[in-house]
Protein backbone atom coordinates (compact mmCIF):
# COMPACT_ATOMS: atom_id res chain seq x y z
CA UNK A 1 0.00 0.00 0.00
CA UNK A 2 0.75 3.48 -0.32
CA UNK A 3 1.01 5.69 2.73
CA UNK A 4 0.73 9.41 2.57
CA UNK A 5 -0.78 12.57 3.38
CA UNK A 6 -1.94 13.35 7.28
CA UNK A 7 -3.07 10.45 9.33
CA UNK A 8 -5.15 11.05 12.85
CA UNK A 9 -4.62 9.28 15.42
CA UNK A 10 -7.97 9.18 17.28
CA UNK A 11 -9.06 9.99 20.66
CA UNK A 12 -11.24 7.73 22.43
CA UNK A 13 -14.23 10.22 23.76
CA UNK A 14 -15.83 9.06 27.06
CA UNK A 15 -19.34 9.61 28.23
CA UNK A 16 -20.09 11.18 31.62
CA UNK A 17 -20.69 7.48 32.94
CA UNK A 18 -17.04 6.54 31.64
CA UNK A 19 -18.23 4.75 28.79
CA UNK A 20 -17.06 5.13 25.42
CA UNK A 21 -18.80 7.18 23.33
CA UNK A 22 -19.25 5.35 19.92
CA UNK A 23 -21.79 8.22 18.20
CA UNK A 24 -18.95 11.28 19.45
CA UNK A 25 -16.08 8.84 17.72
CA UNK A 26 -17.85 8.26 14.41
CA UNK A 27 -18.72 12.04 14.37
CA UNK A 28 -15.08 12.88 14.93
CA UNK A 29 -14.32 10.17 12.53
CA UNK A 30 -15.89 11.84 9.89
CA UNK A 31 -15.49 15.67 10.46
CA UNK A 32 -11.41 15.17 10.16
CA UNK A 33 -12.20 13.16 6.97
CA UNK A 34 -14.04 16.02 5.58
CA UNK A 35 -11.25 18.76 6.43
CA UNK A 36 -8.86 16.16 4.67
CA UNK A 37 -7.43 13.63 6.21
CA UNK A 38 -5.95 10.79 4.40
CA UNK A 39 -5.99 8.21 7.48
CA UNK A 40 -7.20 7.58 10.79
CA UNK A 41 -5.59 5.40 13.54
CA UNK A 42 -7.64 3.45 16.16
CA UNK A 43 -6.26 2.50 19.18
CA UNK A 44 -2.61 4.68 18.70
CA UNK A 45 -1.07 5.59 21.69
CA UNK A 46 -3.52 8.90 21.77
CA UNK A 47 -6.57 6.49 21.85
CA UNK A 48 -5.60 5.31 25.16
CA UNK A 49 -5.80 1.34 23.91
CA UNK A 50 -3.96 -0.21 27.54
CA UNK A 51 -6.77 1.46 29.30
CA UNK A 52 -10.00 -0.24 27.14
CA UNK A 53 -11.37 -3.35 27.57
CA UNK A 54 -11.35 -5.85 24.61
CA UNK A 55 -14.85 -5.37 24.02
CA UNK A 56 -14.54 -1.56 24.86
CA UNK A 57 -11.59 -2.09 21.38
CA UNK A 58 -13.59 -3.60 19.45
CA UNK A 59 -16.19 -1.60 19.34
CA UNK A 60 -13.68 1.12 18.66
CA UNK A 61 -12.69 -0.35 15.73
CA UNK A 62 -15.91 -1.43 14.14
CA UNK A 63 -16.88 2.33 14.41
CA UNK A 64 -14.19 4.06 12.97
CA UNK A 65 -13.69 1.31 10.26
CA UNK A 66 -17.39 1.65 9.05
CA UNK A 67 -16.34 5.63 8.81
CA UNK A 68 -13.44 4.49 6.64
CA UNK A 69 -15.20 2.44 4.54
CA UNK A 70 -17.61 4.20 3.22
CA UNK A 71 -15.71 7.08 2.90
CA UNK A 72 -12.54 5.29 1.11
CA UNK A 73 -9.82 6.77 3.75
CA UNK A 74 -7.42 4.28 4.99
CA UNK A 75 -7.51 2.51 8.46
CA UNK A 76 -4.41 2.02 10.82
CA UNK A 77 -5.01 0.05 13.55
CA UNK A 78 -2.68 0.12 16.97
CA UNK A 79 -1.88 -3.37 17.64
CA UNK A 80 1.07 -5.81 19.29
CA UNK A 81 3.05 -5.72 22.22
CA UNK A 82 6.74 -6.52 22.98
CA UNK A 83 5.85 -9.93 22.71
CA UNK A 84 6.21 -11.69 19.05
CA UNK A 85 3.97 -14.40 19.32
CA UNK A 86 1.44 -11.96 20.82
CA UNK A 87 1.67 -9.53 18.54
CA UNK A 88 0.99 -11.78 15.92
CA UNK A 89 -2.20 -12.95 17.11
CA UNK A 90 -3.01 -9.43 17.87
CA UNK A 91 -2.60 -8.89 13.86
CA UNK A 92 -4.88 -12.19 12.60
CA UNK A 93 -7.14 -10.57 14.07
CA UNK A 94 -7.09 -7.73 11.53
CA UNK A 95 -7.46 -9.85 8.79
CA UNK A 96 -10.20 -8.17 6.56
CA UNK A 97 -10.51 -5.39 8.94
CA UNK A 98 -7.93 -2.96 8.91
CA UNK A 99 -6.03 -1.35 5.91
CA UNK A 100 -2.94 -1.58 8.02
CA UNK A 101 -1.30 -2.00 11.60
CA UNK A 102 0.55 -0.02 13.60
CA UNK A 103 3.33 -1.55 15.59
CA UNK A 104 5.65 -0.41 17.83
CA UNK A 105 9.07 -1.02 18.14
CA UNK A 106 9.43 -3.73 21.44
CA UNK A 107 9.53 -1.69 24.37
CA UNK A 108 11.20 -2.36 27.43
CA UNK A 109 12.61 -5.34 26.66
CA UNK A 110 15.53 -3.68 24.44
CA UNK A 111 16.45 -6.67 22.07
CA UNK A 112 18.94 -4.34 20.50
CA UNK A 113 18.81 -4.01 16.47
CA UNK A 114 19.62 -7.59 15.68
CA UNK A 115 16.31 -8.55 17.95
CA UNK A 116 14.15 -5.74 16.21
CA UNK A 117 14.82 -6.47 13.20
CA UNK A 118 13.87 -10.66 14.04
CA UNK A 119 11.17 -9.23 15.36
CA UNK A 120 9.30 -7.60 12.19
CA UNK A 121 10.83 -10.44 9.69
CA UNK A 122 8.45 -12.48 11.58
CA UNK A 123 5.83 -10.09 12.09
CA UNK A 124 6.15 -9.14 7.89
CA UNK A 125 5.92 -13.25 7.58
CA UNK A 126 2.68 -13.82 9.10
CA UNK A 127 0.69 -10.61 9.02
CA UNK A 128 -2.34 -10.04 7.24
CA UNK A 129 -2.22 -6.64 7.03
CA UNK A 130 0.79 -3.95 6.10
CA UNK A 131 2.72 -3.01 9.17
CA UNK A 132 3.44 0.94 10.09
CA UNK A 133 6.18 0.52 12.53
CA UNK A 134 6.17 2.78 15.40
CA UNK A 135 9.74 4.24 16.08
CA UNK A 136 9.47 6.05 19.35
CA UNK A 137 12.99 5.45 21.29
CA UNK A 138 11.90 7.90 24.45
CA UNK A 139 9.29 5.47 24.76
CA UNK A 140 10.32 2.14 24.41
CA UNK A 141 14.05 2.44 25.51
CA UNK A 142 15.04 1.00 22.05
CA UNK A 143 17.50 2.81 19.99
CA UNK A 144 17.61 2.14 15.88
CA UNK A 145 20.30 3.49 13.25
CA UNK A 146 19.41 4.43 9.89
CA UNK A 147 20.79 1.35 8.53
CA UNK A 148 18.79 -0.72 10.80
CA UNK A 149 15.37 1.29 10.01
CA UNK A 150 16.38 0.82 6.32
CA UNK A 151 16.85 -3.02 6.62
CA UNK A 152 12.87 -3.09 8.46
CA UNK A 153 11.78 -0.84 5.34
CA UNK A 154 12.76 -3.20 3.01
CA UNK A 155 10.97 -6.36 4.44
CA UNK A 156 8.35 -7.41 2.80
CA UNK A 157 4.80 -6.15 4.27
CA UNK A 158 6.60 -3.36 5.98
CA UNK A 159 5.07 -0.27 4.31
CA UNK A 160 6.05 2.60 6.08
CA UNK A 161 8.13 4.12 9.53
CA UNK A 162 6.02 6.60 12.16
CA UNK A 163 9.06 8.32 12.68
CA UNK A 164 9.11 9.58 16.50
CA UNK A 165 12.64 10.59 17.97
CA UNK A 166 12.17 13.58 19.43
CA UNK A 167 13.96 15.33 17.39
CA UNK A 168 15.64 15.85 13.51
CA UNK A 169 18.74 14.02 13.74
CA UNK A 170 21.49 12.62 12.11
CA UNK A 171 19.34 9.10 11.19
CA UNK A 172 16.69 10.51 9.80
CA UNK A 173 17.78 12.58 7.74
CA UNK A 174 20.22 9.58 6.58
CA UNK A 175 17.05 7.40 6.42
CA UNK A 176 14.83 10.12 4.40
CA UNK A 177 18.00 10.59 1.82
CA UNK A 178 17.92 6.99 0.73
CA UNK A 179 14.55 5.21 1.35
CA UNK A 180 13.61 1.60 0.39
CA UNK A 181 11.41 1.44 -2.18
CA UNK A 182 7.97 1.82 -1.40
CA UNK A 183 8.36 2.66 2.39
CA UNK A 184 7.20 5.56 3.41
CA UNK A 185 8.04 7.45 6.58
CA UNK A 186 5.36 9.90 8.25
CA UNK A 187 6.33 11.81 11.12
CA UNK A 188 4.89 11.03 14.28
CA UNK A 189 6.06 14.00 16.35
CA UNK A 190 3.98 16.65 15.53
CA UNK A 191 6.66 19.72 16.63
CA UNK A 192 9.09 18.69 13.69
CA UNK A 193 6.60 17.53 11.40
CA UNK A 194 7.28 20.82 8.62
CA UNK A 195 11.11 20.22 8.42
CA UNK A 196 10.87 16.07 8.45
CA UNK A 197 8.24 16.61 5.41
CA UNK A 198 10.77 19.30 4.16
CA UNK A 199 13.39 15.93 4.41
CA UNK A 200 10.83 13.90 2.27
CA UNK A 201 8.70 12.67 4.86
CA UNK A 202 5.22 11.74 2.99
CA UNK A 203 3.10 12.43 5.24
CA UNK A 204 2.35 12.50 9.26
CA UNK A 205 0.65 10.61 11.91
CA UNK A 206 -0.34 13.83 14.29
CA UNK A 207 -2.73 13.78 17.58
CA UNK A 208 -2.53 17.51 17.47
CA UNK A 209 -3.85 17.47 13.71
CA UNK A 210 -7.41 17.19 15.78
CA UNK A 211 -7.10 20.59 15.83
CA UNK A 212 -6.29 22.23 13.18
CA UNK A 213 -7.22 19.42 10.16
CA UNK A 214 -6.77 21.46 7.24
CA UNK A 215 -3.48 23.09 8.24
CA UNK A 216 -2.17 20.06 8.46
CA UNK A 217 -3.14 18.90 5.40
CA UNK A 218 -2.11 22.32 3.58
CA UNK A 219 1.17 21.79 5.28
CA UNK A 220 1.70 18.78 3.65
CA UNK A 221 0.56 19.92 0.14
CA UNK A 222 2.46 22.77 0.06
CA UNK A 223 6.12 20.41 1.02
CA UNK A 224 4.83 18.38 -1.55
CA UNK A 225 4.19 21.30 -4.02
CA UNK A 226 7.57 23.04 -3.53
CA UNK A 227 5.88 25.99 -2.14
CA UNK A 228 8.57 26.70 0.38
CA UNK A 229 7.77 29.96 1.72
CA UNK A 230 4.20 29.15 2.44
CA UNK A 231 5.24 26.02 3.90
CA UNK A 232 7.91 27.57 6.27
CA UNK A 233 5.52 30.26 7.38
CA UNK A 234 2.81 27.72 8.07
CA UNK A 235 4.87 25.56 9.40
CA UNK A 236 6.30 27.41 12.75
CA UNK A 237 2.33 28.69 13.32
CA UNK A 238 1.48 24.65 13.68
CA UNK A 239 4.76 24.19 15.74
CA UNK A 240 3.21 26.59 18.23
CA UNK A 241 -0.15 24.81 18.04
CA UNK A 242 2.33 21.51 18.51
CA UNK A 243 3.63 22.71 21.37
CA UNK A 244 0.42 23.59 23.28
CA UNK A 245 -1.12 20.51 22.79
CA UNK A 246 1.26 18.61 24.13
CA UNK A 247 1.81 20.61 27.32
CA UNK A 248 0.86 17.78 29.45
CA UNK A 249 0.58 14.49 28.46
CA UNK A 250 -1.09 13.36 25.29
CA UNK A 251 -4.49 13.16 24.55
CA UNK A 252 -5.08 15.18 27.64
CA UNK A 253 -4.91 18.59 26.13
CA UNK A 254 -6.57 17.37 22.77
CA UNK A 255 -9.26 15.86 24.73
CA UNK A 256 -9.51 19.37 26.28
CA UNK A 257 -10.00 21.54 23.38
CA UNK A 258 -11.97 18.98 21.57
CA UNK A 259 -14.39 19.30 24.39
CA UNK A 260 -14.48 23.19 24.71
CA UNK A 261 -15.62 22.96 20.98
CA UNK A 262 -18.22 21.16 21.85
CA UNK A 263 -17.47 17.92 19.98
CA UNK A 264 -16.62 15.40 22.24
CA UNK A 265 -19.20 14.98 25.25
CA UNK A 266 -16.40 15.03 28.34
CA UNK A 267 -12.75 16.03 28.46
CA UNK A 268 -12.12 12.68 30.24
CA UNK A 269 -9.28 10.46 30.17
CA UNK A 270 -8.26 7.28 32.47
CA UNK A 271 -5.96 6.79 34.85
CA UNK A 272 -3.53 6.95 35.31
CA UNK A 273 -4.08 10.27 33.05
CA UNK A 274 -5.53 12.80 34.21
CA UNK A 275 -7.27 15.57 32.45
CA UNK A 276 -5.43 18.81 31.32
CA UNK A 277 -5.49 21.87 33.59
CA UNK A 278 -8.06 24.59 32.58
CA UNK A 279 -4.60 27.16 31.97
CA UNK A 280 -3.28 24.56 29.58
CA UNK A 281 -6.19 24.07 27.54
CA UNK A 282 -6.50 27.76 26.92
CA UNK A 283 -3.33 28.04 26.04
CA UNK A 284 -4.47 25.68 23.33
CA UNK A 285 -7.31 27.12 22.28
CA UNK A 286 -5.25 30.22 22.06
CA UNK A 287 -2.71 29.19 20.35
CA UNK A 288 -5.57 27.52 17.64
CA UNK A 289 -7.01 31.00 17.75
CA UNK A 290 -4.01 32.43 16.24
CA UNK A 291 -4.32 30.01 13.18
């Protein structure tokens, strides 16, 4: 498959009683669709998957894959664990569901590069769906060189890198000057998401692009265009959105603003989150204002 453009990865709205709340996630679902979304992710890391129940997930995805369907946008779907065997369970289970899967990188465990890179061949071998692998070192303790992320790109039913280091450094931009063919990389932290596209990122997987959809998207059309200047410009002005939405930790401040627009029904989130300060989330608002 092909992966680019800007990819959401969804919020999980709760009622008042703490239950999900399915008709709040397919109206989400679709309003970031219509401001131009290529993708959406259910149960990312901003979807709060460790704290939903199994049935609680798959209602979760049933919802937002209906939304996907019918509208021809692709899925992503969180799934896997540091465990291999696990993981691939977790992913026959997506057989016929979802478009793709998103995987992180093992965490905790730290099987070095050598183990990583077991770990996808197998994952590639028996997976029913493409795999997204989720680089994210500050979360999972695991460190990857270029040449290592390169050697996962080219496996077979690996079609693209969320790219999440924290920063732009010297492997990515060795990664982005020689990709594998047909890999793409998307940037998966939303502060550095103009210069990695400026790099040749194709795209972005962006909790923050909640907010502010179609910026986003117009950031990403106008790397792809060559339209640097309006790119640059547009670029620091989403930084600063960046930047207040992840003030505390993520989906907390999302959750926040999506609720003082009136389209999610609570701000809630579960423990051990807990929801973002009233300051924070104006600063949020504020800083959406000034888009």
């Amino acid at each position: 498959m092909e992966l680019h453009g800007i990819h959401i990865p969804l919020v999980t709205p709760f009622a008042a009683d703490g239950s999900v709340a399915l008709d709040a996630l397919e109206s989400l679902a679709h309003r970031l669709l219509d401001a131009g979304a290529a993708g959406l992710v259910a149960l990312g890391t901003t979807g709060e998957p460790a704290t939903l129940g199994a049935a609680e997930k798959q209602s979760v995805i049933a919802v937002v894959g209906g939304v996907c369907r019918a509208r021809g946008a692709v899925l992503t779907v969180g799934a896997g664990s540091a465990d291999t065997a696990g993981t691939v369970e977790a992913l026959a289970a997506l057989d016929g569901v979802a478009d793709a899967a998103l995987v992180t990188v093992p965490a905790f465990v730290r099987p070095g590069e050598a183990g990583v890179l077991a770990h996808f061949t197998h994952l590639a071998e028996h997976s029913p769906v493409p795999l997204v692998v989720y680089h994210i070192p500050y979360r999972t303790g695991q460190a990857l060189g270029a040449a290592a992320l390169r050697r996962i790109g080219e496996l077979p039913g690996v079609a693209g890198l969320k790219l999440a280091t924290g920063a732009v450094d010297g492997d990515a931009v060795e990664l982005l000057a020689d990709l594998p063919p047909g890999f793409a990389v998307l940037a998966g932290d939303d502060l550095v998401v103009s210069p990695l596209l400026a790099l040749g990122a194709a795209g972005g997987i962006l909790a923050s692009a909640h907010l502010a959809t179609e910026r986003f998207v117009a950031l990403e059309q106008a790397w792809r265009a060559g339209d640097v200047s309006a790119a640059r410009a547009l670029g620091h002005r989403l930084a600063g959105l960046s930047k207040a939405a992840f003030a505390e930790p993520n989906p907390a401040v999302v959750k926040g603003v999506l609720h003082a627009r009136g389209l999610i029904p609570t701000p809630d989130v579960r423990l051990p989150l807990l929801p973002a300060g009233g300051e924070t989330v104006a600063a949020a608002l504020a800083a959406l204002g000034k888009l």
